[in-house]
Protein backbone atom coordinates (compact mmCIF):
# COMPACT_ATOMS: atom_id res chain seq x y z
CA UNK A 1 0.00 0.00 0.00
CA UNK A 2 1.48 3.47 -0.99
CA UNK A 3 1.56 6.43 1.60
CA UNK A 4 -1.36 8.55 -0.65
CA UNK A 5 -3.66 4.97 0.00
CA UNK A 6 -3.10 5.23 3.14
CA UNK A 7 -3.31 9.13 3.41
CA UNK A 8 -6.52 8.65 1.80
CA UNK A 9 -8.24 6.13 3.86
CA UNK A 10 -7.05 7.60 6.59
CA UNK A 11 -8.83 10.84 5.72
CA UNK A 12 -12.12 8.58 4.84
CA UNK A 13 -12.06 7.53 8.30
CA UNK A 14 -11.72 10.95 9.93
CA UNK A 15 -14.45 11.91 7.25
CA UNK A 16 -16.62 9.40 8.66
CA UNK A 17 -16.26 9.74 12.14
CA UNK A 18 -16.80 13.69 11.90
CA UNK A 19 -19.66 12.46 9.74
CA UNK A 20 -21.28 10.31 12.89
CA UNK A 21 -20.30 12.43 15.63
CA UNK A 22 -22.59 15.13 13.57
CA UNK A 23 -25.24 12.55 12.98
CA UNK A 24 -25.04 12.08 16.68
CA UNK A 25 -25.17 15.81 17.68
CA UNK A 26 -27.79 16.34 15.74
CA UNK A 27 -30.11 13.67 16.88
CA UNK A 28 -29.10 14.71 20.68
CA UNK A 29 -30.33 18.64 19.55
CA UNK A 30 -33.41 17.62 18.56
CA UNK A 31 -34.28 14.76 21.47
CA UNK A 32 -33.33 18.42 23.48
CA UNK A 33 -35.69 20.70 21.76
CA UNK A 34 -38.28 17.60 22.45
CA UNK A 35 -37.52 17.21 25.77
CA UNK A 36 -39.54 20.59 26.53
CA UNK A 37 -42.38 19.39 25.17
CA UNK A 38 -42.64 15.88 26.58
CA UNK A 39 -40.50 15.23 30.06
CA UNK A 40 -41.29 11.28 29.35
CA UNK A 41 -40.14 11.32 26.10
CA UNK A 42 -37.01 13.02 27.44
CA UNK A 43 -36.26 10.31 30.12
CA UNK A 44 -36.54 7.40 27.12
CA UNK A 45 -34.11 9.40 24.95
CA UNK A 46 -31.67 9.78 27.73
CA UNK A 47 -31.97 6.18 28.96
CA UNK A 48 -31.50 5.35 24.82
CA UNK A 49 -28.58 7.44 24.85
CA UNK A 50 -27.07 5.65 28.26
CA UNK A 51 -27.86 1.86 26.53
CA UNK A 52 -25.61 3.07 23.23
CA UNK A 53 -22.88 4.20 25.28
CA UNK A 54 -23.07 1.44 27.07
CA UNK A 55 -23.10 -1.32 24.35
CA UNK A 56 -20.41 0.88 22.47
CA UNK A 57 -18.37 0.92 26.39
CA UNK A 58 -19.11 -2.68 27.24
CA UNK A 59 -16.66 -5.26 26.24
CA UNK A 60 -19.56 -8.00 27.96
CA UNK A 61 -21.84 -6.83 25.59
CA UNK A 62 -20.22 -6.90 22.73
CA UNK A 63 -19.31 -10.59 22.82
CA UNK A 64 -23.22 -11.26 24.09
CA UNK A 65 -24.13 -9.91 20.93
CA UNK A 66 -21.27 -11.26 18.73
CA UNK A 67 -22.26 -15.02 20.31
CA UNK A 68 -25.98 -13.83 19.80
CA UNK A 69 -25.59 -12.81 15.77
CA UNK A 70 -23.37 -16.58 15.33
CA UNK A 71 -26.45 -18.16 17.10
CA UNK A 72 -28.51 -16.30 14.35
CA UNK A 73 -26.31 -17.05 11.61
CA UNK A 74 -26.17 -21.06 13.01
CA UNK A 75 -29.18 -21.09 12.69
CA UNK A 76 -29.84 -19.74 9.39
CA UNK A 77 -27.23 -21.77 7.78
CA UNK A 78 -28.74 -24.46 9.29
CA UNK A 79 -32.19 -23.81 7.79
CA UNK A 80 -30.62 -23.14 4.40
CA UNK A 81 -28.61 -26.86 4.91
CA UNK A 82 -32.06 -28.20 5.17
CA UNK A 83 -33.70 -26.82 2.43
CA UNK A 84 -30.87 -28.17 0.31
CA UNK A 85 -31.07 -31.47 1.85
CA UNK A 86 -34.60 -31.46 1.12
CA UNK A 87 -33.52 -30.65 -2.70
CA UNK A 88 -31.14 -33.66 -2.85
CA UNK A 89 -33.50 -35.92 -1.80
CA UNK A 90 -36.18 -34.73 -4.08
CA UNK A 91 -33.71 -34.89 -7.21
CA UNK A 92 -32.68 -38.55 -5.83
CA UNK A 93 -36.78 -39.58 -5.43
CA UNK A 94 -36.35 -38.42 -9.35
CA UNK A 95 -33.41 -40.35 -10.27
CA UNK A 96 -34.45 -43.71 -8.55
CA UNK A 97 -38.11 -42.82 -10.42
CA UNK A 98 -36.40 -42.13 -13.84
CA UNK A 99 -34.32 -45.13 -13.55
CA UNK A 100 -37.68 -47.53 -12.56
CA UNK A 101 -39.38 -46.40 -15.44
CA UNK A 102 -36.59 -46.76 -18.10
CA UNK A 103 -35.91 -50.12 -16.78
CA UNK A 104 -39.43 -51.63 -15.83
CA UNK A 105 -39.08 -54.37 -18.16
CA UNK A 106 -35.58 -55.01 -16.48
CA UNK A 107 -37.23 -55.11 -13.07
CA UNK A 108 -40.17 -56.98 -13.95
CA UNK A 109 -38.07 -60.44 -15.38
CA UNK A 110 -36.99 -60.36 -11.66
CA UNK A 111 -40.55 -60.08 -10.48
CA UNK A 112 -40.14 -56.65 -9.09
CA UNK A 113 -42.89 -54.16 -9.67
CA UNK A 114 -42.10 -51.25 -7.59
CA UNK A 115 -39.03 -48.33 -7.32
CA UNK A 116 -35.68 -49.74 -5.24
CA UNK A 117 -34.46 -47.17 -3.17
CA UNK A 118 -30.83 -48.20 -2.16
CA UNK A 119 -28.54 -47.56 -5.22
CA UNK A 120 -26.57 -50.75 -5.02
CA UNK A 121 -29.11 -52.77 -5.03
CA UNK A 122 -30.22 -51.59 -8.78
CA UNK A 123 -26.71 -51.57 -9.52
CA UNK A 124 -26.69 -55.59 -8.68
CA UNK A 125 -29.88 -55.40 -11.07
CA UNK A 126 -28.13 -54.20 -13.64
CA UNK A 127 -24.99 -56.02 -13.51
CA UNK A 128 -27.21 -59.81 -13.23
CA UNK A 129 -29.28 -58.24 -16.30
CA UNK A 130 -26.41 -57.75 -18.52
CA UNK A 131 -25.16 -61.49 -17.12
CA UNK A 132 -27.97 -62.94 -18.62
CA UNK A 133 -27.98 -60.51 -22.01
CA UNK A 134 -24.36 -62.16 -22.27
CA UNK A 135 -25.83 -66.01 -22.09
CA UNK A 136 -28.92 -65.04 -24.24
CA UNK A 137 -26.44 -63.43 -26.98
CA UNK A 138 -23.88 -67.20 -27.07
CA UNK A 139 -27.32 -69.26 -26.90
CA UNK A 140 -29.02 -67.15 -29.65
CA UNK A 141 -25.88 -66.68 -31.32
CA UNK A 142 -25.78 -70.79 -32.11
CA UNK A 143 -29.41 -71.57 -32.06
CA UNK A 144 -32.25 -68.76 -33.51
CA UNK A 145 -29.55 -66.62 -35.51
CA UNK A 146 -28.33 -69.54 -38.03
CA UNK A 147 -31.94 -70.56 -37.99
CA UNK A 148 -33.54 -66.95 -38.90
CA UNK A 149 -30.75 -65.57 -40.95
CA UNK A 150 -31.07 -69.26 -43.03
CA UNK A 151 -35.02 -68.63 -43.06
CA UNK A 152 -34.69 -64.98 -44.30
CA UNK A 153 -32.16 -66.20 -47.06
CA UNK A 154 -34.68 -69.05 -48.06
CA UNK A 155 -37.58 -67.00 -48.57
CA UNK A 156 -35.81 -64.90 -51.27
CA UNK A 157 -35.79 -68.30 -53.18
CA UNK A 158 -38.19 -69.21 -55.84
CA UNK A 159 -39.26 -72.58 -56.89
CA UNK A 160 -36.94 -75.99 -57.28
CA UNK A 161 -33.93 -74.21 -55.30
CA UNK A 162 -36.18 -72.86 -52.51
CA UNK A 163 -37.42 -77.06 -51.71
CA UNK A 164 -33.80 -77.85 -52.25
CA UNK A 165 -32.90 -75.40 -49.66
CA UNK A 166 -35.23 -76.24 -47.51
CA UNK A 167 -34.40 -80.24 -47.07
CA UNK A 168 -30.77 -79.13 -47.19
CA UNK A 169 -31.16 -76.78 -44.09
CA UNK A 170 -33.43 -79.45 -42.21
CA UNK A 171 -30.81 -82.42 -42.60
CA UNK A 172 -27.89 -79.86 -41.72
CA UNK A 173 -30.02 -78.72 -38.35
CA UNK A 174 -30.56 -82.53 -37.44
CA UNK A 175 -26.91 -83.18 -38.30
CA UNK A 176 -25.95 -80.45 -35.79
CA UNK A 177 -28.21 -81.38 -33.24
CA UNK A 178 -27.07 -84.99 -33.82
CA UNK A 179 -23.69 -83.93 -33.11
CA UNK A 180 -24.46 -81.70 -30.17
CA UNK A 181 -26.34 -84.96 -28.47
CA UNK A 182 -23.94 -86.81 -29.32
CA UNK A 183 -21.04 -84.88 -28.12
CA UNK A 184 -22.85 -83.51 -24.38
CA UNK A 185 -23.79 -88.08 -24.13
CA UNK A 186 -19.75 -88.61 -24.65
CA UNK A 187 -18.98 -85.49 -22.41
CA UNK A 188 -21.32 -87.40 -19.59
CA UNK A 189 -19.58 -91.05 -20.30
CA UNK A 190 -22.93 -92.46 -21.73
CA UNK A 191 -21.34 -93.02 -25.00
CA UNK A 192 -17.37 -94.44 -25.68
């Protein structure tokens, strides 16, 4: 801070304290000139006057009020902690909503019907859901995808080829499934 800064604030403080102590002799003039007209209203500014200089005097009052105006703030903060609280748990009631109703169909293979609160339990949901997406995906992937995708490409056929097709892909399917039998009977030590 340079020395015209501090000339300057220096002189804003003198300003203002001139500033109140003509504020204050002011006020006292007039409480004076009212003082003739009403002796009670005379002993209340007085006593006002005393209770200022004493809470400007009083180092005990001071701190009252300082621990006072942090029991205000306390509370206040606290209030506004609530409120927020409250806002979280609205916007979680929301989330765990949102996430029932994209997933319904999820919840309902497990025979569940309703919103789960606790987030690790959906989690666990999720992760036994995409367990069993996995083991739909290898069964489909060697079972009803040969058979559809060999369906589609037999109905673009016309005629002779389409019946030649269509005995070829049976005796291929039993072939496979003769195999698969055949191999799961060996794997279990009915066949040698």
């Amino acid at each position: 801070m340079t020395s015209e800064e501090l000339e300057k604030k220096i002189e804003e403080r003198a300003n203002e304290k001139e500033a109140y102590a003509k504020a204050r002799a002011e006020a006292e003039a007039k409480e004076v000139a009212l003082i003739a007209q009403d002796p009670r209203k005379a002993l209340d500014t007085k006593l006002n006057q005393e209770i200022a200089n004493h809470i400007d005097s009083s180092q005990e009052v001071q701190e009252r009020i300082g621990e006072t105006a942090m029991k205000v703030v306390d509370k206040g903060l606290q209030a506004q902690e609530n409120k927020a609280t409250a806002g979280v748990i609205d916007s979680e009631d929301e989330i765990i909503e949102a996430d029932f109703k994209k997933n319904s169909q999820e919840y309902l293979y497990h025979g569940i019907d309703h919103k789960i609160d606790k987030k690790w339990k959906r989690n666990l949901l999720h992760v036994i859901n995409d367990i069993w997406f996995v083991v739909w995906a290898i069964v489909s992937f060697f079972t009803i995808v040969p058979i559809s995708t060999f369906l589609s490409r037999i109905g673009a056929l016309k005629g002779f080829i389409k019946g030649v097709a269509v005995v070829l892909g049976i005796v291929m399917l039993l072939a496979c499934l003769a195999g698969l039998v055949y191999a799961c009977l060996k794997w279990v030590g009915v066949m040698p």
